[in-house]
Protein backbone atom coordinates (compact mmCIF):
# COMPACT_ATOMS: atom_id res chain seq x y z
CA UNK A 1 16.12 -32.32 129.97
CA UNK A 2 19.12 -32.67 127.98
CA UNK A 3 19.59 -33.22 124.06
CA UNK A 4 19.85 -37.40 124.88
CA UNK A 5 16.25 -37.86 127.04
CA UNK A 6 14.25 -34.94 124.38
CA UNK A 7 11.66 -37.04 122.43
CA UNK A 8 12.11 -36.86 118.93
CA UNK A 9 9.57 -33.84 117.50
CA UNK A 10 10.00 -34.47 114.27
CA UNK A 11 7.25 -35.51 111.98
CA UNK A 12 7.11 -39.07 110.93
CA UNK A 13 7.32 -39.08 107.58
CA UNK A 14 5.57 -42.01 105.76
CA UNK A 15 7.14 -44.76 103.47
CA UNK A 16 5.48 -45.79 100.58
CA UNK A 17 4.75 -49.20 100.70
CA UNK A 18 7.33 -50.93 98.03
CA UNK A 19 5.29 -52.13 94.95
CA UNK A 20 5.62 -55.86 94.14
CA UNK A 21 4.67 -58.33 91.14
CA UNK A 22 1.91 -57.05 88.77
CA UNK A 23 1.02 -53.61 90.14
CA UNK A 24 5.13 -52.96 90.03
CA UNK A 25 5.27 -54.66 86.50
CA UNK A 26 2.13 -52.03 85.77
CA UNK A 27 3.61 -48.57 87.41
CA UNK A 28 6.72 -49.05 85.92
CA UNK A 29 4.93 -49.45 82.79
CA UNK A 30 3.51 -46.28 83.22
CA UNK A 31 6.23 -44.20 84.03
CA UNK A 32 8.10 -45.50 80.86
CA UNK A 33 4.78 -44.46 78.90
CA UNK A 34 5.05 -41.22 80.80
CA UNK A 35 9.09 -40.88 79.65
CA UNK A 36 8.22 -41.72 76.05
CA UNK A 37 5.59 -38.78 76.10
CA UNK A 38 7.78 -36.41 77.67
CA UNK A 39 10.56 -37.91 74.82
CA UNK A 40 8.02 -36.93 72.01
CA UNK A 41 7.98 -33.38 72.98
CA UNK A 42 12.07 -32.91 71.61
CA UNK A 43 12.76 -32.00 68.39
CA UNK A 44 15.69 -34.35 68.06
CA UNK A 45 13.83 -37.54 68.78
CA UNK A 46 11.21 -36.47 66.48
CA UNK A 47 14.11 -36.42 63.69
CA UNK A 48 15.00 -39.58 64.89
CA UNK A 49 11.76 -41.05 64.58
CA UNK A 50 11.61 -40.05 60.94
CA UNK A 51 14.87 -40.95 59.84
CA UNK A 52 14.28 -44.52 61.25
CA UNK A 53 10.71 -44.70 59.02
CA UNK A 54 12.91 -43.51 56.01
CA UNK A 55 15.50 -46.62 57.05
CA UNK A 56 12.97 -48.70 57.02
CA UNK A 57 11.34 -47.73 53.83
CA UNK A 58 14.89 -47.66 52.43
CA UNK A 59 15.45 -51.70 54.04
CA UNK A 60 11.90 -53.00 51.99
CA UNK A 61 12.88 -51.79 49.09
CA UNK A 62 16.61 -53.10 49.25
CA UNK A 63 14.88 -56.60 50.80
CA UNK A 64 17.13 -56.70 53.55
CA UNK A 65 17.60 -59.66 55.60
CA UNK A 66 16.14 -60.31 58.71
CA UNK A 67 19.19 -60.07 60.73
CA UNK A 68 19.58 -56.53 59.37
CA UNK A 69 16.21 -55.72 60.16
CA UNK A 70 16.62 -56.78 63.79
CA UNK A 71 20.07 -54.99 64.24
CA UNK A 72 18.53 -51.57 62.84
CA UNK A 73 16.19 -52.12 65.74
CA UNK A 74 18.60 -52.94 68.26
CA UNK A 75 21.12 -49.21 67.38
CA UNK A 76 17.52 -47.14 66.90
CA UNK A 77 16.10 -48.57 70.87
CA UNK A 78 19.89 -47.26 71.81
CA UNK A 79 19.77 -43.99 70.14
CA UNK A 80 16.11 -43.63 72.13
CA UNK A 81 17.67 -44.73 75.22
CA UNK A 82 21.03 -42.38 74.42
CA UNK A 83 17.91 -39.90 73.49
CA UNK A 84 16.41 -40.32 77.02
CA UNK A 85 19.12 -39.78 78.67
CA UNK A 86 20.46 -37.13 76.95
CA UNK A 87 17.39 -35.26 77.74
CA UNK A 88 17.48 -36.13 81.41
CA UNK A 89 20.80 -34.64 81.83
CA UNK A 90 19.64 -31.62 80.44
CA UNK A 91 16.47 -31.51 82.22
CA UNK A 92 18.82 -31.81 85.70
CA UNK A 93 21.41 -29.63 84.70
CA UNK A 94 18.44 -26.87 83.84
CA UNK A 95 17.15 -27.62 86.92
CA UNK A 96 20.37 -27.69 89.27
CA UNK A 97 22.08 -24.85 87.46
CA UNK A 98 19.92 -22.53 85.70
CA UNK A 99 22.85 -20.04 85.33
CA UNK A 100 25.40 -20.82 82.54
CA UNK A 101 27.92 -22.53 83.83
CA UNK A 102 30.98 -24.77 82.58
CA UNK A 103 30.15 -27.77 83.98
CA UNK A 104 26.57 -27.83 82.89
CA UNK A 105 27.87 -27.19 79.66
CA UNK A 106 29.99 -30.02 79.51
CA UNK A 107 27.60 -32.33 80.88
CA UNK A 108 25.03 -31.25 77.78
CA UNK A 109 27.76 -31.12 75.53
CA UNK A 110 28.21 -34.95 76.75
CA UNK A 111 24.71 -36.20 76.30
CA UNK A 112 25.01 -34.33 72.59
CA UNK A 113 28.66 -36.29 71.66
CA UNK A 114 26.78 -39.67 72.89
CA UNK A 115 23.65 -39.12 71.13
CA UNK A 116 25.47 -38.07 67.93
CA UNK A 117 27.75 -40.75 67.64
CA UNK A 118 24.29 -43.38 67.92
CA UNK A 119 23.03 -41.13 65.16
CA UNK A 120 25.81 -41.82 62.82
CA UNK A 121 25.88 -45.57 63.92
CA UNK A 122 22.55 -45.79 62.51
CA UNK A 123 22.90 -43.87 59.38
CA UNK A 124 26.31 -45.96 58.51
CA UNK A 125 24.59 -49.01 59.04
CA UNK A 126 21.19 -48.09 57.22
CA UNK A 127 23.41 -46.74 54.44
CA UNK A 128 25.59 -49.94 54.21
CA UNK A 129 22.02 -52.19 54.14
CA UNK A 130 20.31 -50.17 51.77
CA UNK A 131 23.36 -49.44 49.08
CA UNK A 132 26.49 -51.22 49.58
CA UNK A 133 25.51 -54.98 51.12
CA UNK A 134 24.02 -55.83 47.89
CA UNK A 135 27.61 -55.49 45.80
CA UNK A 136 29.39 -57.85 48.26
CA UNK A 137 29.61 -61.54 47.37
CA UNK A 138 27.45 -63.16 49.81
């Protein structure tokens, strides 16, 4: 019997049957819940988090706009996306290379730079709503 007329021994391995419409719409809900969780547990989010309720404290009492209001929104769900993934690098980097090495290094160092330049995109603009806007002629 040579290599070509062997029957293949190998296990079959299963496929998940592919999830469509409302149960997709409803997993996929669930791991994003299940990424926001796991999001909670940094530090950095948390800080986040808090200086976003300070912005918006900070935006009622300057009585910003609505159009300010909605683009604070829009630069804090990128710094929680920036956030996310920031987080998954360095969850696969811990995972791929637990030594110290330069490239996981980099790649962390990465994730930091991006998340840090949402963070000051966010303060600027929070700080321009909140003191500045109002001394501009309109």
């Amino acid at each position: 019997m040579t290599i070509i007329d062997r029957p293949n021994l190998a296990p079959k391995k299963r496929r998940r049957r592919k999830l469509t419409g409302l149960r997709h719409l409803l997993a996929a809900t669930s791991y994003s819940i299940g990424g926001a969780r796991r999001l909670f547990g940094e530090a950095a989010f948390r800080h986040e988090l808090i200086g976003f309720c300070v912005a918006m404290v900070g935006f009622v009492i300057s009585g910003a706009t609505l159009f300010q209001y909605v683009a604070m929104g829009i630069l804090f769900l990128m710094m929680i996306a920036f956030e996310a993934l920031n987080t998954a690098i360095e969850e696969i980097v811990d995972r791929v290379s637990p030594e110290i090495s330069d490239m996981g290094r980099n790649a962390k160092d990465l994730g930091s730079l991006a998340c840090l330049c949402l963070v000051l995109a966010n303060s600027g603009y929070a700080f321009y709503v909140i003191f500045i806007s109002h001394f501009l002629p309109h």
